[in-house]
Protein backbone atom coordinates (compact mmCIF):
# COMPACT_ATOMS: atom_id res chain seq x y z
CA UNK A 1 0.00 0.00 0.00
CA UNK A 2 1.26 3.68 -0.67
CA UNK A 3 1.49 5.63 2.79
CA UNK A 4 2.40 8.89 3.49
CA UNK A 5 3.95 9.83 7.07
CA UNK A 6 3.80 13.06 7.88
CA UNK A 7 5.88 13.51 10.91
CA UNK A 8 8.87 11.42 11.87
CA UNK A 9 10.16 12.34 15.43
CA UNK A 10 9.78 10.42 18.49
CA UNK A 11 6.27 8.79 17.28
CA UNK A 12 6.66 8.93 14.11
CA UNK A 13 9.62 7.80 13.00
CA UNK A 14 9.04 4.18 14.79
CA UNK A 15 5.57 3.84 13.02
CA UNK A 16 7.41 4.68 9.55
CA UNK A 17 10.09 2.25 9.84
CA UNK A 18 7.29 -0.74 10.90
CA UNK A 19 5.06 -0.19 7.84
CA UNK A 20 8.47 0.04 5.60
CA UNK A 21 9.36 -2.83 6.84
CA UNK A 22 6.29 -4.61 6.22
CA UNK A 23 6.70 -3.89 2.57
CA UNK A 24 4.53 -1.00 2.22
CA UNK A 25 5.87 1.80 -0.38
CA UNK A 26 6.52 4.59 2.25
CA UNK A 27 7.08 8.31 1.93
CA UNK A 28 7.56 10.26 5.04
CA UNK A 29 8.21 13.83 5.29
CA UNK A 30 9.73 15.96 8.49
CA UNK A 31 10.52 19.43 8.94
CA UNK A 32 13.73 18.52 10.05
CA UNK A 33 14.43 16.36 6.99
CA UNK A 34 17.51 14.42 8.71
CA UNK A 35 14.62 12.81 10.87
CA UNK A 36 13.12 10.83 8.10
CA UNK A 37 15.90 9.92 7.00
CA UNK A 38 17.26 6.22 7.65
CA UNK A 39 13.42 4.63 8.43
CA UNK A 40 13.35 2.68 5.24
CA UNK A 41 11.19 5.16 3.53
CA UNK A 42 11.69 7.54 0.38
CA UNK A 43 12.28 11.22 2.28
CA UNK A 44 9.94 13.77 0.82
CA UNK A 45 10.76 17.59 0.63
CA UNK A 46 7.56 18.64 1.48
CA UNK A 47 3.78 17.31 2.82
CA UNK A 48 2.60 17.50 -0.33
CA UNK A 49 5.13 15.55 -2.36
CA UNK A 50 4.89 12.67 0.55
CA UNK A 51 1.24 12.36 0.38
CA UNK A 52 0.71 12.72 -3.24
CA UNK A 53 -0.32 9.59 -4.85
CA UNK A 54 -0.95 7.99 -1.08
CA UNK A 55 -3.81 5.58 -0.94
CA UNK A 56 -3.54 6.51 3.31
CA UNK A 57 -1.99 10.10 4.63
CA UNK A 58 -0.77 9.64 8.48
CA UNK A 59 -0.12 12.42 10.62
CA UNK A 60 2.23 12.40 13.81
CA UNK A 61 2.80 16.02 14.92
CA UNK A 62 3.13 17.75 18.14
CA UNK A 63 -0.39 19.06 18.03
CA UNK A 64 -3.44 20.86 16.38
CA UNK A 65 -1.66 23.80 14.75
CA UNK A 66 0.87 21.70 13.56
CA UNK A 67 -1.14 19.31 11.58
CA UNK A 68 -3.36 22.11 10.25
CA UNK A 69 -0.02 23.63 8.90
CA UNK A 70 0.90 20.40 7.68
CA UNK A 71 -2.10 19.33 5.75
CA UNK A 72 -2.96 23.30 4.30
CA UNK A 73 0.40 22.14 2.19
CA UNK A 74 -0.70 18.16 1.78
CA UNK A 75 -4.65 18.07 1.12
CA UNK A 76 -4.52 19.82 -1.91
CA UNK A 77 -2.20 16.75 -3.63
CA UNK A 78 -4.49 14.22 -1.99
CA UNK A 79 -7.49 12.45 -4.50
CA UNK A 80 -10.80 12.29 -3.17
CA UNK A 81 -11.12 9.29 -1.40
CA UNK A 82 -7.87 9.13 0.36
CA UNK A 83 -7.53 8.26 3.70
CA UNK A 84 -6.54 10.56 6.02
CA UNK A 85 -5.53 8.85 9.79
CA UNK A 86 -4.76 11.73 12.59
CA UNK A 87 -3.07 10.05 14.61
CA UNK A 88 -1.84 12.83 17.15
CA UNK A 89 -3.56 14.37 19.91
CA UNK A 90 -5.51 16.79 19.51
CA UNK A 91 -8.13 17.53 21.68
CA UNK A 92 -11.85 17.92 20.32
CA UNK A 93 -12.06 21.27 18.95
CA UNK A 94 -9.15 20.49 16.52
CA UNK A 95 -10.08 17.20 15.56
CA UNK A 96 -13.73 18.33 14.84
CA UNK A 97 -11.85 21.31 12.81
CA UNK A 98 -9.69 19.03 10.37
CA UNK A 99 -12.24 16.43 9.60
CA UNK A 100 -14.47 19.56 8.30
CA UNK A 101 -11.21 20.39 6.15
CA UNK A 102 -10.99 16.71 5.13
CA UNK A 103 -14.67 16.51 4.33
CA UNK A 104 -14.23 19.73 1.97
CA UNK A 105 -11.65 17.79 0.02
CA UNK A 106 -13.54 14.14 -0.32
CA UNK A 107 -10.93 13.07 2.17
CA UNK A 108 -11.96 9.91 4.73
CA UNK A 109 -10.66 11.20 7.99
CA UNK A 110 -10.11 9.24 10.31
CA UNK A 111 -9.80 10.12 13.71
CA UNK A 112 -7.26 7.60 15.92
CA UNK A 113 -4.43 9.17 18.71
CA UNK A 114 -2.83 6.39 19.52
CA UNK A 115 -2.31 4.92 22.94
CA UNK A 116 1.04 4.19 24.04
CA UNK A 117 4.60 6.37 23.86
CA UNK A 118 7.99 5.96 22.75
CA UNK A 119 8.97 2.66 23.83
CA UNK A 120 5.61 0.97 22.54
CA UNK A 121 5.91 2.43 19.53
CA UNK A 122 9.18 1.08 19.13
CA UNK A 123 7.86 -1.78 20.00
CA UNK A 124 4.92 -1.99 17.30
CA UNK A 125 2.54 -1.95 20.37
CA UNK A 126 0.90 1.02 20.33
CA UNK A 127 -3.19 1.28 20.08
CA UNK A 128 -5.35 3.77 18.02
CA UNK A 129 -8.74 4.75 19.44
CA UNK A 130 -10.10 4.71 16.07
CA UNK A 131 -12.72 6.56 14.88
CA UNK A 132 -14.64 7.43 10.80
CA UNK A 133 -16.28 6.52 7.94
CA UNK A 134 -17.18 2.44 7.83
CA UNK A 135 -15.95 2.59 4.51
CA UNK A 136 -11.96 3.39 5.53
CA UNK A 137 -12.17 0.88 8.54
CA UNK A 138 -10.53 -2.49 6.66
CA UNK A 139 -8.09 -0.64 4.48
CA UNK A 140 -6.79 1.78 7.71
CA UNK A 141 -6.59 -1.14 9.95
CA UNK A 142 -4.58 -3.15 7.36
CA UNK A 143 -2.33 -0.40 8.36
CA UNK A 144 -2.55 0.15 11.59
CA UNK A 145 -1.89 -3.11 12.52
CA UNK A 146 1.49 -2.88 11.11
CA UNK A 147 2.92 -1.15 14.41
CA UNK A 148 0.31 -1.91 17.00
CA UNK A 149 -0.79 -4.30 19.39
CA UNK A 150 -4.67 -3.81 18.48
CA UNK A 151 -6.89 -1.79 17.58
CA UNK A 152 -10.27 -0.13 19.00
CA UNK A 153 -12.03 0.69 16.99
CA UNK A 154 -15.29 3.16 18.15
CA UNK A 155 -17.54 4.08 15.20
CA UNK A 156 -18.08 7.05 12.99
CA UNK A 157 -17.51 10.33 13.86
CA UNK A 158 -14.23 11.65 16.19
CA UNK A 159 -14.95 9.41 19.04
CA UNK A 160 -10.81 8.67 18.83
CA UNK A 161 -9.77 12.44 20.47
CA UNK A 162 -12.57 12.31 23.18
CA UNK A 163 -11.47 8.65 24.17
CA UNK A 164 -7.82 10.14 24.11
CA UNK A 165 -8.73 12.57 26.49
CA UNK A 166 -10.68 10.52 28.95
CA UNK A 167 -7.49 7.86 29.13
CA UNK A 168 -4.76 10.65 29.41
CA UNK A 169 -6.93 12.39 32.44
CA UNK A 170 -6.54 8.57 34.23
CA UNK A 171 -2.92 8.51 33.04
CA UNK A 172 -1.34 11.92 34.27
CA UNK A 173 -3.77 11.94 37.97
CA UNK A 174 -2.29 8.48 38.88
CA UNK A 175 1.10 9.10 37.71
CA UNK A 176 0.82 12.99 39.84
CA UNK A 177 -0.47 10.32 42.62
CA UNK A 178 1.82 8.03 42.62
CA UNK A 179 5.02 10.57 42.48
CA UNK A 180 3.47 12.57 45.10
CA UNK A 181 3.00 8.73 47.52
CA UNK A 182 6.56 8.34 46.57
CA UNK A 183 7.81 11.93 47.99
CA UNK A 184 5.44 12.21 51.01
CA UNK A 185 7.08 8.60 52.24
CA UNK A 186 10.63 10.07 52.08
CA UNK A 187 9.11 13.31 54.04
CA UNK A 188 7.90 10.33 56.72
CA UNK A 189 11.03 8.82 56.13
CA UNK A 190 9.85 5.69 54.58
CA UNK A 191 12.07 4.14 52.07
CA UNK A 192 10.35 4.95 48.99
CA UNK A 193 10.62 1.50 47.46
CA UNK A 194 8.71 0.20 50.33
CA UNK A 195 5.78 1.78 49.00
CA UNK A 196 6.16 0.33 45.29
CA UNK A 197 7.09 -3.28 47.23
CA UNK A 198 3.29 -3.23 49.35
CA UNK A 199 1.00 -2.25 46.56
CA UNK A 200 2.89 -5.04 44.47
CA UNK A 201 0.41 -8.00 43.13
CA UNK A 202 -2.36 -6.34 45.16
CA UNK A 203 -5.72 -5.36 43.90
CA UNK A 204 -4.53 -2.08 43.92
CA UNK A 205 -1.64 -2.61 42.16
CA UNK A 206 -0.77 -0.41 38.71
CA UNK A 207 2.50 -1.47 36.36
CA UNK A 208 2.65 2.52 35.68
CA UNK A 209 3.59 3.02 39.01
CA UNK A 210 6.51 0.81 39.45
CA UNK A 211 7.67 1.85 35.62
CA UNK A 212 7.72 5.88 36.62
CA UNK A 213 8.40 5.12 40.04
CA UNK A 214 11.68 3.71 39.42
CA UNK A 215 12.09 6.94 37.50
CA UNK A 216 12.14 8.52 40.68
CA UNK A 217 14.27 6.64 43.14
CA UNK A 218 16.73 6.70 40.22
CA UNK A 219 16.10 10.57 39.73
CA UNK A 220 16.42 9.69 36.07
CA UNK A 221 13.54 11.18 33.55
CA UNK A 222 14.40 9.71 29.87
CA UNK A 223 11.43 11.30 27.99
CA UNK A 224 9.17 8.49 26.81
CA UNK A 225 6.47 11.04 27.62
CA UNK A 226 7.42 14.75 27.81
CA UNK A 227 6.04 16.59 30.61
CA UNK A 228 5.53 19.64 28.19
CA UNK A 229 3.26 17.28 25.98
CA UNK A 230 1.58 16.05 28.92
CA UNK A 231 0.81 19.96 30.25
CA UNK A 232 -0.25 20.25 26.44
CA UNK A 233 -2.75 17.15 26.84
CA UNK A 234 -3.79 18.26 30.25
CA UNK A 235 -4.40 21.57 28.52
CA UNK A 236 -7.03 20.13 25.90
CA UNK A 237 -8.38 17.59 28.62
CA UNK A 238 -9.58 20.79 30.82
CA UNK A 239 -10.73 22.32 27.49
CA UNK A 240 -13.18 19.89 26.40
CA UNK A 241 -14.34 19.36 30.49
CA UNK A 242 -15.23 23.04 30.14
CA UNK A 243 -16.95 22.71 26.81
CA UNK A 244 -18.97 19.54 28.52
CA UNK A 245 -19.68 21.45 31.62
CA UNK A 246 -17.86 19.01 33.37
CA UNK A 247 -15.75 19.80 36.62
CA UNK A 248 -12.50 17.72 36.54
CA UNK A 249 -10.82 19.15 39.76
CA UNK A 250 -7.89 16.70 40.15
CA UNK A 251 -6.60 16.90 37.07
CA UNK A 252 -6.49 20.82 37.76
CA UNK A 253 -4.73 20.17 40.30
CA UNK A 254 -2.35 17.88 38.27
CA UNK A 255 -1.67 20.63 35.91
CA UNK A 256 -0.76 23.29 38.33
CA UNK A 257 1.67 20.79 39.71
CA UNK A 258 2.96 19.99 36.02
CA UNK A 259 3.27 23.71 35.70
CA UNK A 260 5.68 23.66 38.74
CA UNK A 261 7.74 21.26 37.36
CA UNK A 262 8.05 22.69 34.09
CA UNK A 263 9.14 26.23 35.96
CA UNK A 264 11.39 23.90 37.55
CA UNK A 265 13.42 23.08 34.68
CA UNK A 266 11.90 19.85 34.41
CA UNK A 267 9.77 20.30 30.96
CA UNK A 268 11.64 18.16 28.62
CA UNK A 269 12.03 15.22 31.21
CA UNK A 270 9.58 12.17 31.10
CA UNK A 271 6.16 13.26 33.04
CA UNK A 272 7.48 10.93 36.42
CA UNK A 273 9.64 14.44 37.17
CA UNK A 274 5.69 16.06 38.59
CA UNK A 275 7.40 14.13 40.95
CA UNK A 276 9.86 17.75 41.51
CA UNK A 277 6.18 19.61 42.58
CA UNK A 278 6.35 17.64 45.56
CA UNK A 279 9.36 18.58 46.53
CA UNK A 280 9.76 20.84 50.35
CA UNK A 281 13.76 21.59 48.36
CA UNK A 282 12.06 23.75 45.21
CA UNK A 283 12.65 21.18 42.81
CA UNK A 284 15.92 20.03 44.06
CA UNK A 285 16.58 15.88 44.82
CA UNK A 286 13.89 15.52 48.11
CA UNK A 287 15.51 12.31 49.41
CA UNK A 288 16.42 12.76 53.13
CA UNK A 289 20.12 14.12 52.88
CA UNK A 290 20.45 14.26 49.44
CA UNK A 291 21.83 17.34 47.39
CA UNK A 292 20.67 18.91 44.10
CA UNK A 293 19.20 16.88 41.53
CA UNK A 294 21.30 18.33 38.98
């Protein structure tokens, strides 16, 4: 199948190199062009040259304003009847906004963020919360399931970005929770790894935790989920609460403490560093004795 990626950097560039390497003809096009280079796919110099003869266009950008950009440059070389897959987040407003621009064109939007982060998308794990026209659902799951584990999919419409939302509000308030459990046992002085060792196998239990938790007793944040994307996300979660008329007061409270982080230097470390909002030492290393964080 011919499939344009628009997008190649920390997403991106994993899904790219699994459909290439399933033997779909692959174009994939990045701003920064040395990013799409090396994924097994012809490099495109622009949106429009990579999607161009596509029979499926998929988009992997940062957010709203960046696929808009994008596809203002790529829709006009698409053919009626293309299928268009979004799968960043976006947030409702924005993906209601570009399937009206798809629609205009006689493009099948489909509307599926994907589930997972860096190291499932390595993997060829991830899941889209899939969303559109019947009509695109066996050709865009013929691709899909290239580089994920499953896929869910919801119906017509943009049910994909409102799903999104709902999972990434459960995400960031138990990984705030669990990285603030982690810093209030040090302040009892409680070894912090006695927490993650009680809650282990029980009911309770939650394999984020222990993953971003041993981000924390090794005060080491590799980004497999920016905390600036997650303020982003948290941004477009309390966005579409308000639209709904729906209070969600933790995850306010989550943001304000990802805000502290982020003025803490901690913005392009993985999410776990909310963790630094807990802090009594203004963002310094809060073990009992310890020194700066660095």
């Amino acid at each position: 199948m011919k499939i344009a990626v628009l997008g190649t950097g920390i997403m991106g560039a994993p899904v790219a190199r699994h459909l290439a390497a399933a033997g779909h003809e692959v174009r994939a096009w990045n701003r920064t062009r040395e990013k799409a280079e090396g994924l097994g796919a012809q490099v495109a110099a622009s949106p429009a040259e990579a999607a161009a003869g596509a029979e499926v266009v998929l988009t992997v950008l940062t957010d709203g304003p960046a696929v808009d950009e994008t596809m203002q440059q790529a829709l006009p070389a698409m053919e009626a009847g293309t299928i268009w897959a979004q799968l960043s987040t976006v947030g409702v407003v924005w993906a209601d906004r570009l399937a009206g621009k798809a629609a205009e064109r006689g493009v099948l939007f489909v509307d599926a963020p994907v589930m997972g982060s860096q190291p499932a998308a390595e993997q060829g794990a991830l899941l889209p919360l899939a969303s559109g026209p019947e009509e695109a659902r066996e050709r865009v799951t013929e691709v899909f399931e290239t580089f994920s584990r499953s896929v869910l999919w919801l119906g017509e419409g943009r049910l994909g970005s409102r799903l999104k939302l709902v999972a990434n509000h459960w995400i960031f308030v138990a990984v705030d929770n669990a990285a603030e459990c982690l810093a209030f046992a040090e302040a009892l002085g409680v070894q912090p790894q006695h927490f993650l060792e009680t809650i282990a196998g029980a009911p309770f239990d939650m394999q984020y935790a222990h993953w971003k938790g041993e981000m924390i007793l090794k005060r080491e944040f590799p980004a497999a989920f920016a905390l600036t994307l997650a303020r982003k996300d948290a941004g477009l979660i309390l966005e579409a609460a308000g639209e709904a008329e729906f209070e969600l007061p933790l995850l306010a409270t989550t943001a304000e403490r990802f805000d502290r982080a982020i003025e803490l230097g901690h913005g392009d470390e993985d999410l776990a560093a909310v963790y630094y909002a807990s802090s009594r030492l203004d963002g310094t290393d809060a073990r009992p004795g310890a020194g700066s964080a660095g």
